[in-house]
C-alpha atoms as a PDB file:
ATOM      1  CA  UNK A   1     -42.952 -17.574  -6.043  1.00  0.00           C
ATOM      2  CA  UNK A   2     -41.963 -17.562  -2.671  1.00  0.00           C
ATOM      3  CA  UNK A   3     -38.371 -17.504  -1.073  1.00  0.00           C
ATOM      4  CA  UNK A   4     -39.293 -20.758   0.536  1.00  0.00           C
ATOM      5  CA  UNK A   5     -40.424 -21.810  -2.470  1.00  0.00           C
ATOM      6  CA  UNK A   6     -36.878 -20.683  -4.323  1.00  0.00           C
ATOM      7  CA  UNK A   7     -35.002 -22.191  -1.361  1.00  0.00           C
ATOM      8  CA  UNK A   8     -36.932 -25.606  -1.604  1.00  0.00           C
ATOM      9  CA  UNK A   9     -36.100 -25.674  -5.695  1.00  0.00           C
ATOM     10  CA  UNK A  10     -32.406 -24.676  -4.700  1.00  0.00           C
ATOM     11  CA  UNK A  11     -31.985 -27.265  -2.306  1.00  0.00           C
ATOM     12  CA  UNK A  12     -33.856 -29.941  -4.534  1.00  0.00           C
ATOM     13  CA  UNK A  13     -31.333 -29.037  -6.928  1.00  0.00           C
ATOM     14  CA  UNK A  14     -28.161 -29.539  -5.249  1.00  0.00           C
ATOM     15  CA  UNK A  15     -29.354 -33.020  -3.821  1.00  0.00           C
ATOM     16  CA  UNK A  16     -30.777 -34.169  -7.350  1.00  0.00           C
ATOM     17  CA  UNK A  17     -27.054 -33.682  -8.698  1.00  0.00           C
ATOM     18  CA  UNK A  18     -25.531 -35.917  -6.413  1.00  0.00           C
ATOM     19  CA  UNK A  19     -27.036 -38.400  -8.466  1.00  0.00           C
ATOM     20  CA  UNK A  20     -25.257 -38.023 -11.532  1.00  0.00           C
ATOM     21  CA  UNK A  21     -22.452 -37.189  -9.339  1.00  0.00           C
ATOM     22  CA  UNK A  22     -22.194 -40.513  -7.591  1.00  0.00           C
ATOM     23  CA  UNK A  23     -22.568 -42.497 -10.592  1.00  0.00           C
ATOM     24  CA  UNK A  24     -19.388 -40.244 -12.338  1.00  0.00           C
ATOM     25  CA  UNK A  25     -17.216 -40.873  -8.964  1.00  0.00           C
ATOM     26  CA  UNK A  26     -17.973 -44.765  -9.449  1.00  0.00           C
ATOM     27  CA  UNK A  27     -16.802 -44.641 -13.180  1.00  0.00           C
ATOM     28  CA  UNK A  28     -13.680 -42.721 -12.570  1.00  0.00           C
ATOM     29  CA  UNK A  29     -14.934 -38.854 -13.348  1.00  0.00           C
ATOM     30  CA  UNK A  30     -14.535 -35.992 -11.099  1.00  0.00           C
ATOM     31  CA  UNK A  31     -17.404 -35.808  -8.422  1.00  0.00           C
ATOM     32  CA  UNK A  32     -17.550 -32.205  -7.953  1.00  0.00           C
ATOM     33  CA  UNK A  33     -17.725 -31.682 -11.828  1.00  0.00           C
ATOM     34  CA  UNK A  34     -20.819 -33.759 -12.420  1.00  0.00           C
ATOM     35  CA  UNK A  35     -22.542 -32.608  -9.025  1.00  0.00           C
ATOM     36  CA  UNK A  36     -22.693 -29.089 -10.505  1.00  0.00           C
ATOM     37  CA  UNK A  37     -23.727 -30.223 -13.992  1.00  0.00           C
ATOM     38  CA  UNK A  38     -26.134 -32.174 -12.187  1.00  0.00           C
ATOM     39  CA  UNK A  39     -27.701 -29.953 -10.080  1.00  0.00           C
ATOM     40  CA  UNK A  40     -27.580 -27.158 -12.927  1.00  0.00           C
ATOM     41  CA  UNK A  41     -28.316 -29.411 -15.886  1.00  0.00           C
ATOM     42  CA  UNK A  42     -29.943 -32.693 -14.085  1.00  0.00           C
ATOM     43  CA  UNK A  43     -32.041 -33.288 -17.157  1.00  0.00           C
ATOM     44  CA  UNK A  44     -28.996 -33.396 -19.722  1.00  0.00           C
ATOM     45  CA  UNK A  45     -26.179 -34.421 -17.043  1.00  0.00           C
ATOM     46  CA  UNK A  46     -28.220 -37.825 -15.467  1.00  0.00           C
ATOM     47  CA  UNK A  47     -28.772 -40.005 -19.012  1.00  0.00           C
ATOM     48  CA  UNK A  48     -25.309 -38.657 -20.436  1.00  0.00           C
ATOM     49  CA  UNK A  49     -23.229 -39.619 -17.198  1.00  0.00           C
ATOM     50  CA  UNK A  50     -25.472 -42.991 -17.270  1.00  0.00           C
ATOM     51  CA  UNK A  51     -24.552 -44.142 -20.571  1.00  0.00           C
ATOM     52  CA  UNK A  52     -20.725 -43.037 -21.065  1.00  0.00           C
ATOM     53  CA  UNK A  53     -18.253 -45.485 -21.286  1.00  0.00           C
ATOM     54  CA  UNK A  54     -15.649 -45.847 -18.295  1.00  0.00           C
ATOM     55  CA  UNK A  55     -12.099 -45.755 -18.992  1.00  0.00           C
ATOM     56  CA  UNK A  56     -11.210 -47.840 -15.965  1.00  0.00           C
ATOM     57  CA  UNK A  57     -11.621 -51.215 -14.956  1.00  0.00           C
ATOM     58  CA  UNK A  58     -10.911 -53.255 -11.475  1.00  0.00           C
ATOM     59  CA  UNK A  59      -7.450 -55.381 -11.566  1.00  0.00           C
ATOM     60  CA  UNK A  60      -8.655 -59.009 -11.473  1.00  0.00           C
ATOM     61  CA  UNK A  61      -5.920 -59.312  -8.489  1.00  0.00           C
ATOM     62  CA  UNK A  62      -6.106 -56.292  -5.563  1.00  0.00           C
ATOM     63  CA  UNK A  63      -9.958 -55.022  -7.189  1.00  0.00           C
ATOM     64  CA  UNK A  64      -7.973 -51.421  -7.462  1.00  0.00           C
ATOM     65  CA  UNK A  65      -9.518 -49.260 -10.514  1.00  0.00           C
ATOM     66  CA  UNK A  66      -6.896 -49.143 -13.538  1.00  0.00           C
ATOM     67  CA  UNK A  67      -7.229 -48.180 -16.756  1.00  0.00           C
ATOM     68  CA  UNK A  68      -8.579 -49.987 -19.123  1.00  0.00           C
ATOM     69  CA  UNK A  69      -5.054 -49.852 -21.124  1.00  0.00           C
ATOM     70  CA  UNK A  70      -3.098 -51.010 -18.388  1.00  0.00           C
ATOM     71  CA  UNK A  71      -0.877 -53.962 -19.451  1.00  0.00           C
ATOM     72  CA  UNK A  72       0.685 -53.801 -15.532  1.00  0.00           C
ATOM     73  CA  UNK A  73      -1.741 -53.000 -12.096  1.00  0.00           C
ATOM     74  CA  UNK A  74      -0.269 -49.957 -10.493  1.00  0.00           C
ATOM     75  CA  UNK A  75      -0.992 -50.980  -7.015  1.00  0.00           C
ATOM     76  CA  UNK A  76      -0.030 -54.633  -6.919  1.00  0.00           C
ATOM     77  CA  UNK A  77       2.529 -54.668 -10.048  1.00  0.00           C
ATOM     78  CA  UNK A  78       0.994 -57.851 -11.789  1.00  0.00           C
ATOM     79  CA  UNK A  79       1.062 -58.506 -14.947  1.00  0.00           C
ATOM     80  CA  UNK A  80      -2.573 -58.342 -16.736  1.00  0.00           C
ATOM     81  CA  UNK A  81      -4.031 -59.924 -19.822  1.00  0.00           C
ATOM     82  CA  UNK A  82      -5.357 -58.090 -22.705  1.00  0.00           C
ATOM     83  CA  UNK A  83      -9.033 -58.625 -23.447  1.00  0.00           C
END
């Protein structure tokens, strides 16, 4: 193999894992975590970052990402039903 063959498969890599990376930032995770399991692991990180759960949900009032247990928003201090 060449080195611009190892620098293509390097570089493949590390934009592959912003996949799984983006789709962990939008569910609440860490994006720097799951861009390195990603671009390490993109076989194993992609499906499992796909199909966890998210502990956070939008408030129904300022669309701010709470948890899921939240009984009061945070950012706009209303009160929220549990469902």
């Amino acid at each position: 193999m060449t080195s611009e063959q190892v620098v293509f498969y390097i570089l493949l890599a590390l934009v592959l894992g912003l996949l799984p990376a983006i789709i962990g930032k939008i569910k609440g995770y860490s994006f720097l975590v799951w861009w390195f399991l990603g671009a390490a692991f993109f076989i194993i990180a992609f499906p499992l970052v796909v199909f966890i759960s998210s502990d956070y949900k939008k408030c129904p009032f300022c669309s701010e990402k709470i948890k899921k247990s939240a009984t009061v928003c945070r950012f706009c201090q209303r009160e929220l039903s549990l469902k």
